[in-house]
C-alpha atoms as a PDB file:
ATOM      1  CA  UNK A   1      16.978  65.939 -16.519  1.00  0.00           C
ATOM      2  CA  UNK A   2      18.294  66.898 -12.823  1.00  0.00           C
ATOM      3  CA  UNK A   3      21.304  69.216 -12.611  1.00  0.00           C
ATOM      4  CA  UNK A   4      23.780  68.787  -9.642  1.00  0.00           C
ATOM      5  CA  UNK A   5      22.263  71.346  -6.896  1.00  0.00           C
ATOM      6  CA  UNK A   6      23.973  74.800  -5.534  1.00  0.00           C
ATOM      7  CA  UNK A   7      22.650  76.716  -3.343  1.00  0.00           C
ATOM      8  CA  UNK A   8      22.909  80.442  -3.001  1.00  0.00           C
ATOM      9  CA  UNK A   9      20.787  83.156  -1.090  1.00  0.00           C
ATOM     10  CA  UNK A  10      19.056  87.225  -0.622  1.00  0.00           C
ATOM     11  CA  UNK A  11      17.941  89.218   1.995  1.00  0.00           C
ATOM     12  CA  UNK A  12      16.411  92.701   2.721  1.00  0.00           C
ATOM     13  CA  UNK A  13      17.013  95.807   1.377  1.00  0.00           C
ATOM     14  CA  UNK A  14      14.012  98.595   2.461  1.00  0.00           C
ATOM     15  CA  UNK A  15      12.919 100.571   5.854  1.00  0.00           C
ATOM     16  CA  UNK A  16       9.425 101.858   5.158  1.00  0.00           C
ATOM     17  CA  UNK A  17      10.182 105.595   5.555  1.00  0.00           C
ATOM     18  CA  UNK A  18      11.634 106.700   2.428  1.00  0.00           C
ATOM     19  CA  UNK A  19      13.942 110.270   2.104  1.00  0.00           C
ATOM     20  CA  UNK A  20      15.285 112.153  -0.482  1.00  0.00           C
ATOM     21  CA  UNK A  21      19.088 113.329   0.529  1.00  0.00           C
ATOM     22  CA  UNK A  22      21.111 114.749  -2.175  1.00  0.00           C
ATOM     23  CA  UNK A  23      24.473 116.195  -2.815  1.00  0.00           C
ATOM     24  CA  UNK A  24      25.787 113.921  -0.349  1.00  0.00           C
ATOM     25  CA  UNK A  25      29.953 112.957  -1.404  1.00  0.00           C
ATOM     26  CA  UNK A  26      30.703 109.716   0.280  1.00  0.00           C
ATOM     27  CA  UNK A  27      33.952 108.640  -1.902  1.00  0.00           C
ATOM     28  CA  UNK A  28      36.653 110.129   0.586  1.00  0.00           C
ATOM     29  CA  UNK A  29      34.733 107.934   3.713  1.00  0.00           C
ATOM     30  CA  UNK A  30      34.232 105.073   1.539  1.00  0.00           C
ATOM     31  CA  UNK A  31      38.013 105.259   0.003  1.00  0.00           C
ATOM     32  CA  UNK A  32      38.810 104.312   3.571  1.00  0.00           C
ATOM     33  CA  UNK A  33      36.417 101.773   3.933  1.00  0.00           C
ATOM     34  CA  UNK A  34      36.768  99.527   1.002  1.00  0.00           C
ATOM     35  CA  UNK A  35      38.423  96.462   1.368  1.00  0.00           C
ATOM     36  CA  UNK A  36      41.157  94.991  -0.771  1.00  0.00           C
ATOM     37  CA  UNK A  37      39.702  93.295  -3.170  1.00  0.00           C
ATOM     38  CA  UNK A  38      36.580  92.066  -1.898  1.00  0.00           C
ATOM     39  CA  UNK A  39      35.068  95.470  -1.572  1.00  0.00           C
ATOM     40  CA  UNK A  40      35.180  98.562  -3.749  1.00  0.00           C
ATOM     41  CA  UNK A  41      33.352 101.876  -4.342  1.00  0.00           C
ATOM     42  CA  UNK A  42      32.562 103.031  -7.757  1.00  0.00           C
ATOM     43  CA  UNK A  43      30.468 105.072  -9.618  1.00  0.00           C
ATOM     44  CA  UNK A  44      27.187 103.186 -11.413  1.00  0.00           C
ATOM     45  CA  UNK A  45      24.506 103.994 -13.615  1.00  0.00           C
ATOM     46  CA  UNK A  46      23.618 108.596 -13.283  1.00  0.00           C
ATOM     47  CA  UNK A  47      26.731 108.598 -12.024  1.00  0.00           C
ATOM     48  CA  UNK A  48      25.508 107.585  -8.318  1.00  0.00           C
ATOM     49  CA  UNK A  49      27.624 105.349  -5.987  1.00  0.00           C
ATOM     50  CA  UNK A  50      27.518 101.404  -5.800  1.00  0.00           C
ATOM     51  CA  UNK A  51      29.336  99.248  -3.621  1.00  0.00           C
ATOM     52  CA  UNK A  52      30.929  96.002  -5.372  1.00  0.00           C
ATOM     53  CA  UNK A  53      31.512  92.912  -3.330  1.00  0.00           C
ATOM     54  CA  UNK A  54      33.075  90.176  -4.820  1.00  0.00           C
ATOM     55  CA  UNK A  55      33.483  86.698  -3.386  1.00  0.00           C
ATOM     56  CA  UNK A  56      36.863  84.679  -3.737  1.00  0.00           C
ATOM     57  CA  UNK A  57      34.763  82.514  -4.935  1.00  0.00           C
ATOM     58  CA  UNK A  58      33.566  84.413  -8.094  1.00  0.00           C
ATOM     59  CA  UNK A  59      30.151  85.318  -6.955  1.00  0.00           C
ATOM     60  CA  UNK A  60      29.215  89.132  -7.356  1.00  0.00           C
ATOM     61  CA  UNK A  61      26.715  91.286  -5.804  1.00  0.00           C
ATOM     62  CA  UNK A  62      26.125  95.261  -6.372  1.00  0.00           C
ATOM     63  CA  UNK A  63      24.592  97.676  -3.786  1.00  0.00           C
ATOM     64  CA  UNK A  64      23.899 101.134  -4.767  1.00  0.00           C
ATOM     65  CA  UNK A  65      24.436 103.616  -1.564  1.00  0.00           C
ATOM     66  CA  UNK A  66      21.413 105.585  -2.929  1.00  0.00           C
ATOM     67  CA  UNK A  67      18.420 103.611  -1.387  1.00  0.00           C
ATOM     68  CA  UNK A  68      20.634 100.855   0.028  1.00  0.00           C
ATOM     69  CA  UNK A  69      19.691  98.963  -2.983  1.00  0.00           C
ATOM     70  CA  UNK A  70      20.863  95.610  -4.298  1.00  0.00           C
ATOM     71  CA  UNK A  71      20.596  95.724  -7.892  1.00  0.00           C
ATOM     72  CA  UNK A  72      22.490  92.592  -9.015  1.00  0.00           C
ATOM     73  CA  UNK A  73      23.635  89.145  -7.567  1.00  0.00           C
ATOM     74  CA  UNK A  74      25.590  86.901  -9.834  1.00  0.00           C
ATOM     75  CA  UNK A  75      26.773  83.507  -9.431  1.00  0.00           C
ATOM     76  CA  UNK A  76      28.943  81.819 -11.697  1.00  0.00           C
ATOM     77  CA  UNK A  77      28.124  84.815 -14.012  1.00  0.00           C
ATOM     78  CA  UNK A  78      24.479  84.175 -14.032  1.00  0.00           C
ATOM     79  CA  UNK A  79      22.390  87.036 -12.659  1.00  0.00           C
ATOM     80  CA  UNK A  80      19.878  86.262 -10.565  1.00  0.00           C
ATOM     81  CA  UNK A  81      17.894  89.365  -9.805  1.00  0.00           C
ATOM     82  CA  UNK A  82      15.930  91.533 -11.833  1.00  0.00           C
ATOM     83  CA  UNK A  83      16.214  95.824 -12.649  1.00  0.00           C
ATOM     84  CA  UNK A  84      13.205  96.858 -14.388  1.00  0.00           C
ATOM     85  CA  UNK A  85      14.000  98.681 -17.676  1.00  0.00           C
ATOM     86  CA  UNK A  86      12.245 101.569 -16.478  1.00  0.00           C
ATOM     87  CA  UNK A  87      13.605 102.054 -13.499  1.00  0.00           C
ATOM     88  CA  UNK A  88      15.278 105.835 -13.283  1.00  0.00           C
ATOM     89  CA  UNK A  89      19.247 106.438 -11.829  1.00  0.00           C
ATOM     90  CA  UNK A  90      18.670 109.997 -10.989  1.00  0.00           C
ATOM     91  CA  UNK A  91      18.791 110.028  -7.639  1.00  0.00           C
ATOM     92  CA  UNK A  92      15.038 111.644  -7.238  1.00  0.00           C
ATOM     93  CA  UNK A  93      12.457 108.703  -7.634  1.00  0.00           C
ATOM     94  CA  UNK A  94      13.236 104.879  -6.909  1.00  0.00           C
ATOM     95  CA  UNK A  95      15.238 102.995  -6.990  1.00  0.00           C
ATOM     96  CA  UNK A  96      14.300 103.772  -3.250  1.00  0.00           C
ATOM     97  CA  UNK A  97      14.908 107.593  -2.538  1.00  0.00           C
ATOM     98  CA  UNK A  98      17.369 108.096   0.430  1.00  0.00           C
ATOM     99  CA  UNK A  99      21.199 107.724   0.444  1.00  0.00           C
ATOM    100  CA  UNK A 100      22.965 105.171   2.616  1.00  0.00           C
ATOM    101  CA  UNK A 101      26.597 105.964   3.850  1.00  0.00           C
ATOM    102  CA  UNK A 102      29.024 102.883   4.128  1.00  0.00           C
ATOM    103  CA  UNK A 103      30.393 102.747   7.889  1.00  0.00           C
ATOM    104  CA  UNK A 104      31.972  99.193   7.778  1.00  0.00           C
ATOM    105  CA  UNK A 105      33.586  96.923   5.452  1.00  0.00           C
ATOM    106  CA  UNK A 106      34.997  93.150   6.626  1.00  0.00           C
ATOM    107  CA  UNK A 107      35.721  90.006   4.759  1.00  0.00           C
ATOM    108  CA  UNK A 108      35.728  86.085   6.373  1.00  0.00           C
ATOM    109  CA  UNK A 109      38.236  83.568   4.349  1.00  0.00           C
ATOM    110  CA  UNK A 110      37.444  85.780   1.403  1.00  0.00           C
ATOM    111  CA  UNK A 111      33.303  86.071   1.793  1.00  0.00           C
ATOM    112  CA  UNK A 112      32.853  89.966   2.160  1.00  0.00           C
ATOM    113  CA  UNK A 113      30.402  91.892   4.387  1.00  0.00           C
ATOM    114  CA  UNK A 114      29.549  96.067   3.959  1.00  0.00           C
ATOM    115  CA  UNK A 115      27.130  97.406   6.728  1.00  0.00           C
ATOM    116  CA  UNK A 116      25.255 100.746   5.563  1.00  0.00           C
ATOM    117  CA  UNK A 117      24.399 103.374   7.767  1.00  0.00           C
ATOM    118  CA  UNK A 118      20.964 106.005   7.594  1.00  0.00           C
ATOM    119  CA  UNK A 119      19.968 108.554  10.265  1.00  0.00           C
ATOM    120  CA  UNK A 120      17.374 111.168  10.426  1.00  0.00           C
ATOM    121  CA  UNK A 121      18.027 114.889   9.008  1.00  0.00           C
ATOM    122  CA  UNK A 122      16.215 118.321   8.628  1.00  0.00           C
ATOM    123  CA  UNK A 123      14.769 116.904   5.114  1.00  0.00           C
ATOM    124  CA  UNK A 124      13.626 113.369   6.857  1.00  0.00           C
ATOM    125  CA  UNK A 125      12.364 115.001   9.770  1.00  0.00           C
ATOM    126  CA  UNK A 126      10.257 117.659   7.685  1.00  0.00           C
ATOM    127  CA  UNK A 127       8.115 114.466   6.640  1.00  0.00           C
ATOM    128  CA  UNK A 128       8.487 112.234   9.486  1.00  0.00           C
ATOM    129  CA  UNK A 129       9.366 113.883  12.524  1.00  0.00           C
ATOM    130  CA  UNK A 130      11.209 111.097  14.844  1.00  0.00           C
ATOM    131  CA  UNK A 131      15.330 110.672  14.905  1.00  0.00           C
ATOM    132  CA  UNK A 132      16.242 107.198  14.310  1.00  0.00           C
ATOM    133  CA  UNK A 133      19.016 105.104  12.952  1.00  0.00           C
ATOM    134  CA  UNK A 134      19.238 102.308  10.691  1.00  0.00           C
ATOM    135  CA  UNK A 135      22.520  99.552   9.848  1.00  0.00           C
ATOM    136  CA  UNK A 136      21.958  97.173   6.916  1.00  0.00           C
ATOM    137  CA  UNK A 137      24.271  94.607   6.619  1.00  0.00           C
ATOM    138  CA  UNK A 138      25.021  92.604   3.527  1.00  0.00           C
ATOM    139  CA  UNK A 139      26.882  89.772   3.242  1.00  0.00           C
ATOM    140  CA  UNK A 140      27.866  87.246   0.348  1.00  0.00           C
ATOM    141  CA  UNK A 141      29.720  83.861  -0.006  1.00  0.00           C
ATOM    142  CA  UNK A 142      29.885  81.647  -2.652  1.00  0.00           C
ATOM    143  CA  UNK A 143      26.266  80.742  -2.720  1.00  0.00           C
ATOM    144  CA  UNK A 144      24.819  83.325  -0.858  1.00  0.00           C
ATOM    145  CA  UNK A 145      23.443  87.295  -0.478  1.00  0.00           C
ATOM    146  CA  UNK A 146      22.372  88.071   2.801  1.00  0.00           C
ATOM    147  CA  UNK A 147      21.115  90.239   4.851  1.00  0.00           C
ATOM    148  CA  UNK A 148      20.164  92.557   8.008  1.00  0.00           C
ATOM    149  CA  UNK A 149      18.636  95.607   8.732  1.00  0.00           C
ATOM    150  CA  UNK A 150      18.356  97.108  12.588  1.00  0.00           C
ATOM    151  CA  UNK A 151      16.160 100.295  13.087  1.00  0.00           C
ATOM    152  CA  UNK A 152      16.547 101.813  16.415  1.00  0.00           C
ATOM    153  CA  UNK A 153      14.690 104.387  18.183  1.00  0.00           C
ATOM    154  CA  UNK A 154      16.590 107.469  18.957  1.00  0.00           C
ATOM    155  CA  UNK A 155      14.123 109.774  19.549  1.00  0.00           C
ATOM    156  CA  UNK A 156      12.469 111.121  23.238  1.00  0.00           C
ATOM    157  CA  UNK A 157       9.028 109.440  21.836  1.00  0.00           C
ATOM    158  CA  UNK A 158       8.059 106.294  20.535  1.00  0.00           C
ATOM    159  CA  UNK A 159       7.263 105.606  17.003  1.00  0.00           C
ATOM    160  CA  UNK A 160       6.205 102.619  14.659  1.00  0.00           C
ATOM    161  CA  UNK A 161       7.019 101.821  11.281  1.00  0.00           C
ATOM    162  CA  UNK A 162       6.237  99.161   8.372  1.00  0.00           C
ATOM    163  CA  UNK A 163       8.663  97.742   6.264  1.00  0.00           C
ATOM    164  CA  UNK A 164       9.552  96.087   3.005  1.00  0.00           C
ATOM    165  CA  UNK A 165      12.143  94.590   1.012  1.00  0.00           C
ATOM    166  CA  UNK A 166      10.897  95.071  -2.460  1.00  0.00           C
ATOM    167  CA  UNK A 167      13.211  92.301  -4.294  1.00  0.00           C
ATOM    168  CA  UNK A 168      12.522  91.416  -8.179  1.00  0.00           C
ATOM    169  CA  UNK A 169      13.462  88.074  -9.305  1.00  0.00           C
ATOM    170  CA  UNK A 170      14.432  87.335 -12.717  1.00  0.00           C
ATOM    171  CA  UNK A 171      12.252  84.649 -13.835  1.00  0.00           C
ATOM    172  CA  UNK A 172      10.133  83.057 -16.755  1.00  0.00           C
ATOM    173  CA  UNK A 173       6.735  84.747 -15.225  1.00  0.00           C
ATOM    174  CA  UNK A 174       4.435  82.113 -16.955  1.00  0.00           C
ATOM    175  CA  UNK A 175       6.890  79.274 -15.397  1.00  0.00           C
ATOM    176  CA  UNK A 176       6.944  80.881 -11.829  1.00  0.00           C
ATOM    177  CA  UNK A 177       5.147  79.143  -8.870  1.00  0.00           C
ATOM    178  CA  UNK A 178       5.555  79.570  -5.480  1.00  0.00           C
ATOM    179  CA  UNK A 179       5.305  77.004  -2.664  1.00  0.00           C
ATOM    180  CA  UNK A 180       4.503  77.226   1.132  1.00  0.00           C
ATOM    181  CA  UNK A 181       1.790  79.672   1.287  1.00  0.00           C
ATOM    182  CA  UNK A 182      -1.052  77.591   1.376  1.00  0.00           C
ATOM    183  CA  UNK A 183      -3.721  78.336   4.807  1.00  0.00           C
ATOM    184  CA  UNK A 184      -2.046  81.785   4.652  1.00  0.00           C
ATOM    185  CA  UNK A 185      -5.032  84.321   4.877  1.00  0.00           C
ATOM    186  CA  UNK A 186      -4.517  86.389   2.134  1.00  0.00           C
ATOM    187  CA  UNK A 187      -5.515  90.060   0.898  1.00  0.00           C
ATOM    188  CA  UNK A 188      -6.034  90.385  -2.269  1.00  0.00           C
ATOM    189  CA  UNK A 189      -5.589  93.549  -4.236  1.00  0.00           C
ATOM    190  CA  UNK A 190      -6.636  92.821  -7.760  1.00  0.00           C
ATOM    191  CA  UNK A 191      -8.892  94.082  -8.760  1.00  0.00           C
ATOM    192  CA  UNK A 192      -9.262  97.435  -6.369  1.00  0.00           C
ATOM    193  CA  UNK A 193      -6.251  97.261  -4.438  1.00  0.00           C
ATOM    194  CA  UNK A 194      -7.455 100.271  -2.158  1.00  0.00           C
ATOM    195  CA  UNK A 195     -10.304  97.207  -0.751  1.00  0.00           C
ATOM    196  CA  UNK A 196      -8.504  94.496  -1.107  1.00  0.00           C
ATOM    197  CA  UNK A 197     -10.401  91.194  -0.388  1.00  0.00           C
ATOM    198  CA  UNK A 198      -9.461  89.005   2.665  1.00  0.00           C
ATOM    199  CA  UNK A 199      -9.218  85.400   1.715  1.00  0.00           C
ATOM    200  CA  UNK A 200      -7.263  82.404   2.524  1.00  0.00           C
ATOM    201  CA  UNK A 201      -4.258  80.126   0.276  1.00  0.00           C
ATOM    202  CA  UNK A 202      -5.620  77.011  -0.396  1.00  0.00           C
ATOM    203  CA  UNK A 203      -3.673  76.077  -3.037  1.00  0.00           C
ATOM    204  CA  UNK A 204      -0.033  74.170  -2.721  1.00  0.00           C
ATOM    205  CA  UNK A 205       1.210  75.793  -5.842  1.00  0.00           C
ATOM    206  CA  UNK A 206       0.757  79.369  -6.441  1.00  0.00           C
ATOM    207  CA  UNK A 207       1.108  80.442 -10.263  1.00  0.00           C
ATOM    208  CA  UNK A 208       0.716  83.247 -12.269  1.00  0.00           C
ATOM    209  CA  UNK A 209      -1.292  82.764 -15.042  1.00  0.00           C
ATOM    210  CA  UNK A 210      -2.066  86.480 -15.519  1.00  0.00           C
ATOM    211  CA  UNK A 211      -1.889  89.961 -13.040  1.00  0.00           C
ATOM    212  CA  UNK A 212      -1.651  88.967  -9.757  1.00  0.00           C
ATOM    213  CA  UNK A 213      -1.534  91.277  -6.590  1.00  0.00           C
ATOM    214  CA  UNK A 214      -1.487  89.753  -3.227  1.00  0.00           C
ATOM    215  CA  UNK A 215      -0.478  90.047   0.453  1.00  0.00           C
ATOM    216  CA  UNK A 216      -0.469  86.966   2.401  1.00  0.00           C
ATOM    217  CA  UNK A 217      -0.016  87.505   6.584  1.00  0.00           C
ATOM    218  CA  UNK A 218       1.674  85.463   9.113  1.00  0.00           C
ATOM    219  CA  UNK A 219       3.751  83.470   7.086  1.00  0.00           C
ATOM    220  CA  UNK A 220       6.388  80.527   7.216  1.00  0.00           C
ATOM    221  CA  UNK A 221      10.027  80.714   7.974  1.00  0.00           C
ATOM    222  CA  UNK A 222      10.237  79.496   4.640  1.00  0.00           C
ATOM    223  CA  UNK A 223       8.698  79.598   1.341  1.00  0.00           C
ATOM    224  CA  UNK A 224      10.072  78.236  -2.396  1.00  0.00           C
ATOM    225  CA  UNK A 225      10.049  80.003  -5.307  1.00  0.00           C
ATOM    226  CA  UNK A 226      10.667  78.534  -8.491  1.00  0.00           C
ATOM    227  CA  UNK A 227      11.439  80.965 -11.197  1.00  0.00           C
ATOM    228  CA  UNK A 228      10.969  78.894 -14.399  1.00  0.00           C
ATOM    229  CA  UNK A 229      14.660  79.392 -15.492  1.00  0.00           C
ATOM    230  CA  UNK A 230      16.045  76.497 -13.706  1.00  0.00           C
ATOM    231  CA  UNK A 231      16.679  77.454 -10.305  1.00  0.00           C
ATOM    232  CA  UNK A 232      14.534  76.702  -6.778  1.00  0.00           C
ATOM    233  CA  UNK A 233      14.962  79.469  -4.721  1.00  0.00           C
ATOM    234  CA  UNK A 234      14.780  78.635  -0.917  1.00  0.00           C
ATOM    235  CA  UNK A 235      13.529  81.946   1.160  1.00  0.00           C
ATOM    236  CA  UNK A 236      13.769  81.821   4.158  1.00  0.00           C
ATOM    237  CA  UNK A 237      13.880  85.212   6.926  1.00  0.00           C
ATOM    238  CA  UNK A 238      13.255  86.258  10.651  1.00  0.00           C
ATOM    239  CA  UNK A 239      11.363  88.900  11.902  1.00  0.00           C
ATOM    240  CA  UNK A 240       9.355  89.178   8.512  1.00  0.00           C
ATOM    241  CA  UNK A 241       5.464  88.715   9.084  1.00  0.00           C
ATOM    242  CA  UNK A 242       4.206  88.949   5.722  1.00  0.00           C
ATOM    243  CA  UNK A 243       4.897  88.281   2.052  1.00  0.00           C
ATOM    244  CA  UNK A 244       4.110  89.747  -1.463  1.00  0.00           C
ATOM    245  CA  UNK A 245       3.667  88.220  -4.517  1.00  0.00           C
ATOM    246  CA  UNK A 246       3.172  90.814  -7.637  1.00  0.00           C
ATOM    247  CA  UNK A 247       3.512  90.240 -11.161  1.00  0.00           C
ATOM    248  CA  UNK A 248       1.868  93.159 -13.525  1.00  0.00           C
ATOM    249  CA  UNK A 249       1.064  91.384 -16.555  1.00  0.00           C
ATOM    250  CA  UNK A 250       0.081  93.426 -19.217  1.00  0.00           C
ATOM    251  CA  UNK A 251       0.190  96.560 -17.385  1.00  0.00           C
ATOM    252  CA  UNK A 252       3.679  96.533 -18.032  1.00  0.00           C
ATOM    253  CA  UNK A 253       3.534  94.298 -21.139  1.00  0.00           C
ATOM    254  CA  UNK A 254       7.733  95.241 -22.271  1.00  0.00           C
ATOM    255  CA  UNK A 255       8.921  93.271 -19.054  1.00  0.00           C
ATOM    256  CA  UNK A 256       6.127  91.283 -17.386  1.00  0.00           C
ATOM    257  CA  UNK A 257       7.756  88.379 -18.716  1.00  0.00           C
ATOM    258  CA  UNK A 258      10.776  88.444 -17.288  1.00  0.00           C
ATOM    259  CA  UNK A 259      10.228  88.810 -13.442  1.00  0.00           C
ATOM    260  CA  UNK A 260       8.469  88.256  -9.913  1.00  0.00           C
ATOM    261  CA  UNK A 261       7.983  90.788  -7.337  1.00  0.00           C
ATOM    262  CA  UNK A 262       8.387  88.452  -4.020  1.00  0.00           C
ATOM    263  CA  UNK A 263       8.647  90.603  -0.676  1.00  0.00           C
ATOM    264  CA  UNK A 264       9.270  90.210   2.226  1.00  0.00           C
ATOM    265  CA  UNK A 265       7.206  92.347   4.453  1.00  0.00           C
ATOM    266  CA  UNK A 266       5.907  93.797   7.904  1.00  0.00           C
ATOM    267  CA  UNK A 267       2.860  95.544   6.291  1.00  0.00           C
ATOM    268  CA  UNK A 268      -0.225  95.012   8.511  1.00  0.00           C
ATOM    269  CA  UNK A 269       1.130  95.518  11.967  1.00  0.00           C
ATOM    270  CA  UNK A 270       3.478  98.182  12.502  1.00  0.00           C
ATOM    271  CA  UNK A 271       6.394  97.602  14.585  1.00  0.00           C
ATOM    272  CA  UNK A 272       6.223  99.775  17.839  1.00  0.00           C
ATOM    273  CA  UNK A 273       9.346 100.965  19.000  1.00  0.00           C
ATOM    274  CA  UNK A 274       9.891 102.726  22.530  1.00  0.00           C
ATOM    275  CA  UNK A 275      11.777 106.015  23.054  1.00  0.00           C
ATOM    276  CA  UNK A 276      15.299 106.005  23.355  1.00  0.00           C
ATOM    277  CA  UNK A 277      14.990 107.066  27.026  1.00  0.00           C
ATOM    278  CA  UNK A 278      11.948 104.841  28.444  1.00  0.00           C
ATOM    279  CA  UNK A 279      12.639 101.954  30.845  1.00  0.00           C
ATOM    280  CA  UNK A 280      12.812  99.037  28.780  1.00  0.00           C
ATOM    281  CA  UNK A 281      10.324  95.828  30.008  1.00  0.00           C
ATOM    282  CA  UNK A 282      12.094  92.767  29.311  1.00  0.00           C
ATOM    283  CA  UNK A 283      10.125  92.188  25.867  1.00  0.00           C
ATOM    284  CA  UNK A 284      10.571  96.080  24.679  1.00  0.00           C
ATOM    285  CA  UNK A 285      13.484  96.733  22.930  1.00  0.00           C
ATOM    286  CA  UNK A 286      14.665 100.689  21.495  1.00  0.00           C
ATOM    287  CA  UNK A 287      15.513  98.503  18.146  1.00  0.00           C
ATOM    288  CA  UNK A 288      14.423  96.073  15.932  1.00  0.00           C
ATOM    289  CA  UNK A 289      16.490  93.543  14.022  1.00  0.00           C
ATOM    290  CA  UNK A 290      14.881  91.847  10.628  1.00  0.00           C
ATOM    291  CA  UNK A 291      16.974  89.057   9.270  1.00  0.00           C
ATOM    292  CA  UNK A 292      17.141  86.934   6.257  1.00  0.00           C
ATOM    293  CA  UNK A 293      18.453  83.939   7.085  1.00  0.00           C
ATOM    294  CA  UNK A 294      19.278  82.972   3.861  1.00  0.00           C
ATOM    295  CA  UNK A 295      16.939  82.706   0.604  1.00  0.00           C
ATOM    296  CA  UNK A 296      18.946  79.708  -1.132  1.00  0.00           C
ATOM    297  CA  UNK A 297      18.761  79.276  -4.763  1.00  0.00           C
ATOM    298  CA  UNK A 298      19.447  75.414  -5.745  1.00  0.00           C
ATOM    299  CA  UNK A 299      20.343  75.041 -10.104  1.00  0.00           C
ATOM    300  CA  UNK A 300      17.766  72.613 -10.645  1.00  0.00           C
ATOM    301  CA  UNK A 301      14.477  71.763 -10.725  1.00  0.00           C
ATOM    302  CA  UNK A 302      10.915  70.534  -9.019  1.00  0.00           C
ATOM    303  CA  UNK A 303      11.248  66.357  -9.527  1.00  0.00           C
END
C-alpha cells in the first residue's frame, strides 16, 4: 500500500580535526542568542548544552554545542535519526570532542536557522598547529534539516584537511538498501580495513545482508536510502566527494539492528586551503564551503 509522500531533509555535522575544549560556559552568550520560540538553549544529557529548534510547523531538531552534533530530527513526532546506546555525554570522547559556541540565531516565516562557531586554541593548536575558523549552519522547516559548514584558513601557511559528517540513520538494517552508487569505485574495508580493497559498485541496490564497511569515491549529487521503516530518504549535498556506508553487524549485536552509518565524506583527497595572506588565483579560495542541499525523506515506499 502507498502512503501520501512528505519530504523532509539532513546535512553535515563534522570538520575532520577533532579538539577537546572544556569548562567552556556558553549560557550567558547563548541567553542572548536564542530566539523566541523557535530557538532555545538548554541543558541535555551530562548536563552539556543543546540547542532546540523547533519549526512552526511541529518539526524538531536537537544540536548539542559539544561537537556541533545533531542528535535528533523529528517530524510529526517520528524520529528519524539514530544515538547509539553506547554513546558517552561526558564531554571527553564522542559524541565528537570539541565545543561549538552559538554566534547566530534567525528564523524565516517560522523555519529557524542557528550558525555555530569553532576557532583554534592553545589545546587545538598543541595537536594541530594551524589557526582556522569554522561556521556550521543548521537550518529546519517543516520537512527539512539542513546544513553548512565553511572552514577558512586563518593561518600565515596553508593547510589541508579531510572531513566527515558521521550521520546514523534509524532504520530496519536487514530492510536497508541504498540506491545510486552503482560504477562508483569502491574501497572496501572488510575484512582488514587498514588494506582495504579497491573495487567498483556494480550493483543497483546496495543491501546489507551482514557487516559491511565501505568507501565509495566520486559520487553523485544524489543517492537514496531506504531505511526499511517506511521512509525513502533523498540525499543529496555539494562539495562532498565521497560516501560511507557502515553497518557493524554482530560486532555490536545490542543495536546493529536498528541503524545505518551513511556519510558523507571528503576522505581521499584532502582539501588544500591557502594561507590567509597569499594572493588568491581565481580558483583558490582561503575557505571552503560543504553544503547539503537537502537529504529529503519521502513516508513511503520503493513501488
Amino acid at each position: 500500500m502507498a502512503t501520501a509522500p512528505m519530504t523532509w531533509s539532513l546535512s553535515p555535522t563534522t570538520s575532520a580535526v577533532r579538539f577537546n575544549w572544556f569548562d567552556v560556559d556558553f549560557s550567558a552568550m547563548a541567553s542572548e542568542i536564542e530566539n523566541a520560540d523557535y530557538v532555545k538553549v538548554t541543558q541535555g544529557l551530562g548536563d552539556l548544552q543543546k540547542v532546540v529548534l523547533t519549526c512552526v510547523h511541529g518539526s524538531e531538531a536537537e544540536v548539542y554545542l559539544y561537537g556541533g552534533c545533531a542528535t535528533s530530527w523529528k517530524v510529526d513526532g517520528k524520529d528519524l535519526l539514530f544515538v547509539r546506546p553506547d554513546t558517552v555525554f561526558t564531554g571527553y570522547k564522542p559524541i565528537r570532542n570539541m565545543n561549538w559556541s552559538l554566534v547566530n540565531s534567525d528564523n524565516v516565516e517560522g523555519n529557524p536557522c542557528i550558525t555555530l562557531e569553532l576557532k583554534d586554541g592553545p589545546y587545538s593548536r598543541s595537536m594541530w598547529d594551524y589557526s582556522f575558523h569554522a561556521l556550521y549552519k543548521v537550518t529546519l522547516d517543516r520537512n527539512t534539516l539542513s546544513t553548512e559548514i565553511k572552514i577558512t584558513n586563518t593561518d600565515e601557511k596553508p593547510f589541508s584537511f579531510t572531513t566527515a559528517l558521521h550521520t546514523y540513520f534509524r532504520a530496519s538494517a536487514v530492510e536497508t538498501s541504498v540506491r545510486g552508487l552503482k560504477g562508483c569505485k569502491t574501497l572496501n574495508k572488510d575484512p582488514d580495513p587498514k588494506n582495504p580493497v579497491e573495487g567498483k559498485e556494480e550493483r543497483d541496490v546496495v543491501t546489507f545482508p551482514g557487516f559491511v564497511d565501505c568507501i565509495f569515491l566520486d559520487v553523485p549529487g544524489e543517492l537514496n536510502l531506504d531505511n526499511g521503516l517506511g521512509d525513502l530518504i533523498t540525499i543529496k549535498n555539494t562539495n562532498w566527494s565521497d560516501a560511507v556506508l557502515w553497518n557493524p553487524h554482530l560486532a555490536i549485536e545490542s543495536c546493529y539492528k536498528d541503524f545505518l552509518f551513511n556519510d558523507v565524506a571528503v576522505s581521499q583527497d584532502p582539501n588544500l586551503l591557502p594561507s590567509a595572506d597569499a594572493p588568491l588565483h581565481p580558483k583558490k579560495l582561503h575557505f571552503l564551503q560543504l553544503r547539503d542541499s537537502g537529504v529529503t525523506y519521502r513516508l513511503g515506499c520503493f513501488i
